[in-house]
C-alpha atoms as a PDB file:
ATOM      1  CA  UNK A   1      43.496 -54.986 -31.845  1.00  0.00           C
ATOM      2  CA  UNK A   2      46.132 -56.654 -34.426  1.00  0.00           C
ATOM      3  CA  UNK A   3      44.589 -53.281 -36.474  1.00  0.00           C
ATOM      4  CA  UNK A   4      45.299 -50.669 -34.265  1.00  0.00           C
ATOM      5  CA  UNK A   5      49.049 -51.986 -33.843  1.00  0.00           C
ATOM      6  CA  UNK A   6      49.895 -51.706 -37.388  1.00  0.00           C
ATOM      7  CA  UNK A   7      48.948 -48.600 -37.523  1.00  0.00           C
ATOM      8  CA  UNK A   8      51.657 -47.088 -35.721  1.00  0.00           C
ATOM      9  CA  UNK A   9      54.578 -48.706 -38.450  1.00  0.00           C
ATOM     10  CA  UNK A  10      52.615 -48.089 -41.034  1.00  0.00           C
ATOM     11  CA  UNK A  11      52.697 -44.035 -40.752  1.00  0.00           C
ATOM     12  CA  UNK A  12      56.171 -44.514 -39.793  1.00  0.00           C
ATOM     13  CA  UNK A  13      57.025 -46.631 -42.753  1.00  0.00           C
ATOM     14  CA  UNK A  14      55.841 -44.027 -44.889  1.00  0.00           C
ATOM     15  CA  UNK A  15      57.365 -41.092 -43.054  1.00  0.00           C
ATOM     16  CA  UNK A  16      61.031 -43.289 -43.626  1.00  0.00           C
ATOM     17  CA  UNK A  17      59.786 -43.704 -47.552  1.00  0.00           C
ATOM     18  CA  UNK A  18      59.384 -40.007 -48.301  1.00  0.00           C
ATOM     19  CA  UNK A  19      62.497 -39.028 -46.166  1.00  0.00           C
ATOM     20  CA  UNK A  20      64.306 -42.010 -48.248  1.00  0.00           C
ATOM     21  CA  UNK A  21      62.677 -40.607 -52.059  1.00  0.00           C
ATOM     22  CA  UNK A  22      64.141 -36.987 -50.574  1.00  0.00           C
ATOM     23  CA  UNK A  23      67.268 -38.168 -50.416  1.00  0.00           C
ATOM     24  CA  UNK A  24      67.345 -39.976 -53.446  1.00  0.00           C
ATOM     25  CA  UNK A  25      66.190 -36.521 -55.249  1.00  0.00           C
ATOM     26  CA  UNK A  26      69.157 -34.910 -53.642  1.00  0.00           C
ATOM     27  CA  UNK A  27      71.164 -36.803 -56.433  1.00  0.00           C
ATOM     28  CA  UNK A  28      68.470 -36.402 -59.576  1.00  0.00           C
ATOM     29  CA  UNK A  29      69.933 -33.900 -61.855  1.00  0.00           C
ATOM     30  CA  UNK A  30      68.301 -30.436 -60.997  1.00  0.00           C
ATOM     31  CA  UNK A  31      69.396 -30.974 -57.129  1.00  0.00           C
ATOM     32  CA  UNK A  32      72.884 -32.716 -57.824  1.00  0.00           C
ATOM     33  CA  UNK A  33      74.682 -29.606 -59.345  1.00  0.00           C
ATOM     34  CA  UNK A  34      73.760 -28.355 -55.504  1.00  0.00           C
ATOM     35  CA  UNK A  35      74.376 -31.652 -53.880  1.00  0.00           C
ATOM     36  CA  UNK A  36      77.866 -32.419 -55.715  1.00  0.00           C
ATOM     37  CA  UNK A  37      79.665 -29.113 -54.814  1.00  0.00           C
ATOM     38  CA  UNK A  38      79.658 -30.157 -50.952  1.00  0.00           C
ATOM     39  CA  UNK A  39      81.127 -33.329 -49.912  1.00  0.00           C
ATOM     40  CA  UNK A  40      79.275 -33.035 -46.739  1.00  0.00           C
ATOM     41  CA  UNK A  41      75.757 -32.688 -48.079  1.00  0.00           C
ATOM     42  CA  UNK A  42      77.104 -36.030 -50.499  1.00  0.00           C
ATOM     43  CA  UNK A  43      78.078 -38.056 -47.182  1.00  0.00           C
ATOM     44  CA  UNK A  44      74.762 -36.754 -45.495  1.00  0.00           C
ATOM     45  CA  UNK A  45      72.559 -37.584 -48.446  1.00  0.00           C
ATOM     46  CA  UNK A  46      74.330 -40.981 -48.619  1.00  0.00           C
ATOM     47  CA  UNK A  47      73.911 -41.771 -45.015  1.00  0.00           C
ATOM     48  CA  UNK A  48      70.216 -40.770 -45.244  1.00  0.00           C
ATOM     49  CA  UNK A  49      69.046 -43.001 -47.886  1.00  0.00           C
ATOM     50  CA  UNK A  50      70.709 -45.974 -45.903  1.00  0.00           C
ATOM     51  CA  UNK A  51      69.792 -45.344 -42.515  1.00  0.00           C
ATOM     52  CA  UNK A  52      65.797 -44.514 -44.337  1.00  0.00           C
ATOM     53  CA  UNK A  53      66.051 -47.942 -46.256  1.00  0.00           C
ATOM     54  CA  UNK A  54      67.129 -50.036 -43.094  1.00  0.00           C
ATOM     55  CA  UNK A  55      64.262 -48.442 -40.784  1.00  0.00           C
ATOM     56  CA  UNK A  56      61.922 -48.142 -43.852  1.00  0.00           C
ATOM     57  CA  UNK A  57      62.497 -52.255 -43.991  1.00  0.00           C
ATOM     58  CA  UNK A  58      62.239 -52.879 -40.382  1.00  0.00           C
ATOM     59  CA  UNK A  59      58.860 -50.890 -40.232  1.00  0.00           C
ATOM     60  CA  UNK A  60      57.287 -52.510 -43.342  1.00  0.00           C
ATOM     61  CA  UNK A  61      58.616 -55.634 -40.937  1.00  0.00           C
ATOM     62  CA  UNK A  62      56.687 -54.976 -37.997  1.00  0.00           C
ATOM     63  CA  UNK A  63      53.265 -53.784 -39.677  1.00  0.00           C
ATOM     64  CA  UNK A  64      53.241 -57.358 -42.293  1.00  0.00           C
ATOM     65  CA  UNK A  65      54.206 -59.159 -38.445  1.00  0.00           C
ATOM     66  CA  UNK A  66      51.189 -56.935 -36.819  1.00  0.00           C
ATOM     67  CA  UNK A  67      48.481 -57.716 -39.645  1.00  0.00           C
ATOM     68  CA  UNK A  68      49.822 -61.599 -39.895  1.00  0.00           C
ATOM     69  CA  UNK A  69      51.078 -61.383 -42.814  1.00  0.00           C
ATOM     70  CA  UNK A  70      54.812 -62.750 -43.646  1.00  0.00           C
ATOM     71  CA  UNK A  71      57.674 -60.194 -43.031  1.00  0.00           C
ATOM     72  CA  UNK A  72      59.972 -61.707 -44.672  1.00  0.00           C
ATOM     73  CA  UNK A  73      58.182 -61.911 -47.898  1.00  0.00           C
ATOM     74  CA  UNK A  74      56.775 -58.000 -47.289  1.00  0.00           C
ATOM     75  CA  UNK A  75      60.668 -56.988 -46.737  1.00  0.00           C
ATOM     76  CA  UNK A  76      62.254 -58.496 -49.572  1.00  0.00           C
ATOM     77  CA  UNK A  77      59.451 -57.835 -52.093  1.00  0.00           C
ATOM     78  CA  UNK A  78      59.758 -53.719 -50.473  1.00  0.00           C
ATOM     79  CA  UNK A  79      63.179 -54.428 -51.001  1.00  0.00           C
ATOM     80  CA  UNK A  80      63.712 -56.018 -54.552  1.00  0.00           C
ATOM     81  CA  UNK A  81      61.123 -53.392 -56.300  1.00  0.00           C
ATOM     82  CA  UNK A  82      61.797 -50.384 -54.196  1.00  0.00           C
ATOM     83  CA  UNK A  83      60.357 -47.868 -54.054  1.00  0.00           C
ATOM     84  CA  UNK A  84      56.753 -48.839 -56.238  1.00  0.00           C
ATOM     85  CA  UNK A  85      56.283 -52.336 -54.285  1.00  0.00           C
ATOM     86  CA  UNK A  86      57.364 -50.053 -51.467  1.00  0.00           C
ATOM     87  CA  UNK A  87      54.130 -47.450 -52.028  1.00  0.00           C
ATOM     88  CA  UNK A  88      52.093 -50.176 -53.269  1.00  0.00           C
ATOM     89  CA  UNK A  89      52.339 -52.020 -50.056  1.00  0.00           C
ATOM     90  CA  UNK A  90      51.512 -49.215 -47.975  1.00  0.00           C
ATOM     91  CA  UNK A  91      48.286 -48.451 -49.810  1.00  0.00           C
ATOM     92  CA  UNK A  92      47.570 -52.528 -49.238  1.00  0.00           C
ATOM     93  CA  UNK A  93      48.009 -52.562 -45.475  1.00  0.00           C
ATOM     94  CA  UNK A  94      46.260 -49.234 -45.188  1.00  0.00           C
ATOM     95  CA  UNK A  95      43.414 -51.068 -47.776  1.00  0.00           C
ATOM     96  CA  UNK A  96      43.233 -53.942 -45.603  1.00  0.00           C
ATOM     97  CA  UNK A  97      43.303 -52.713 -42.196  1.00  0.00           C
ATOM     98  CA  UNK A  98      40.432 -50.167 -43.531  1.00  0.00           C
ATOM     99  CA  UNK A  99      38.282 -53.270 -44.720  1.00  0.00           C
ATOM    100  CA  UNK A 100      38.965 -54.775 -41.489  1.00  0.00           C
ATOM    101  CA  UNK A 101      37.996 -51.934 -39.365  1.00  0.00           C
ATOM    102  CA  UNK A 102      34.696 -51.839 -41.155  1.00  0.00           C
ATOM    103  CA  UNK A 103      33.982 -55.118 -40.617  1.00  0.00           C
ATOM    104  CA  UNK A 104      34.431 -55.208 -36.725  1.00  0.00           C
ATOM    105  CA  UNK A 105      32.269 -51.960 -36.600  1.00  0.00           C
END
């Protein structure tokens, strides 16, 4: 059961990671010649990667809360090496919640 809840943030906390690493890209130099001639596409960039951090965060939050694990610890360790500990994570929870499916069955 604590499984099948994490699931749910999980997906969604890597949906918010690739939508954040888009954004990001949007000011790497072979998008930002495109990105810096609109001030609109700078403020909607901008807003993205904050608004994909915060619920990126909250969802890494609620899966580490789902699985037992400490959020606070998940959250700040996402937070202090993102975006690697970010991916690295993931591939944990989806590692553990795999073994732990397998052992139920």
């Amino acid at each position: 059961m604590q499984i099948a809840r994490a699931q749910q943030p999980i997906a969604a906390a890597a949906v918010t990671l690739i939508l954040w690493i888009l954004s990001v890209a949007a000011f790497l130099p072979p998008l930002f010649k495109y990105t810096s001639q609109s001030v609109l596409l700078i403020i909607a960039a901008g807003m993205a990667i904050f608004i994909c951090l915060v619920l990126h965060l909250i969802f890494i939050g609620m899966a580490a809360k789902s699985l037992g694990r400490s959020p606070a610890l998940w959250v700040g360790v996402s937070l202090i090496f993102m975006p690697l500990a970010s991916i690295i994570g993931l591939i944990l929870f989806e590692w553990f919640s795999e073994q732990a499916k397998q052992a139920t069955t």
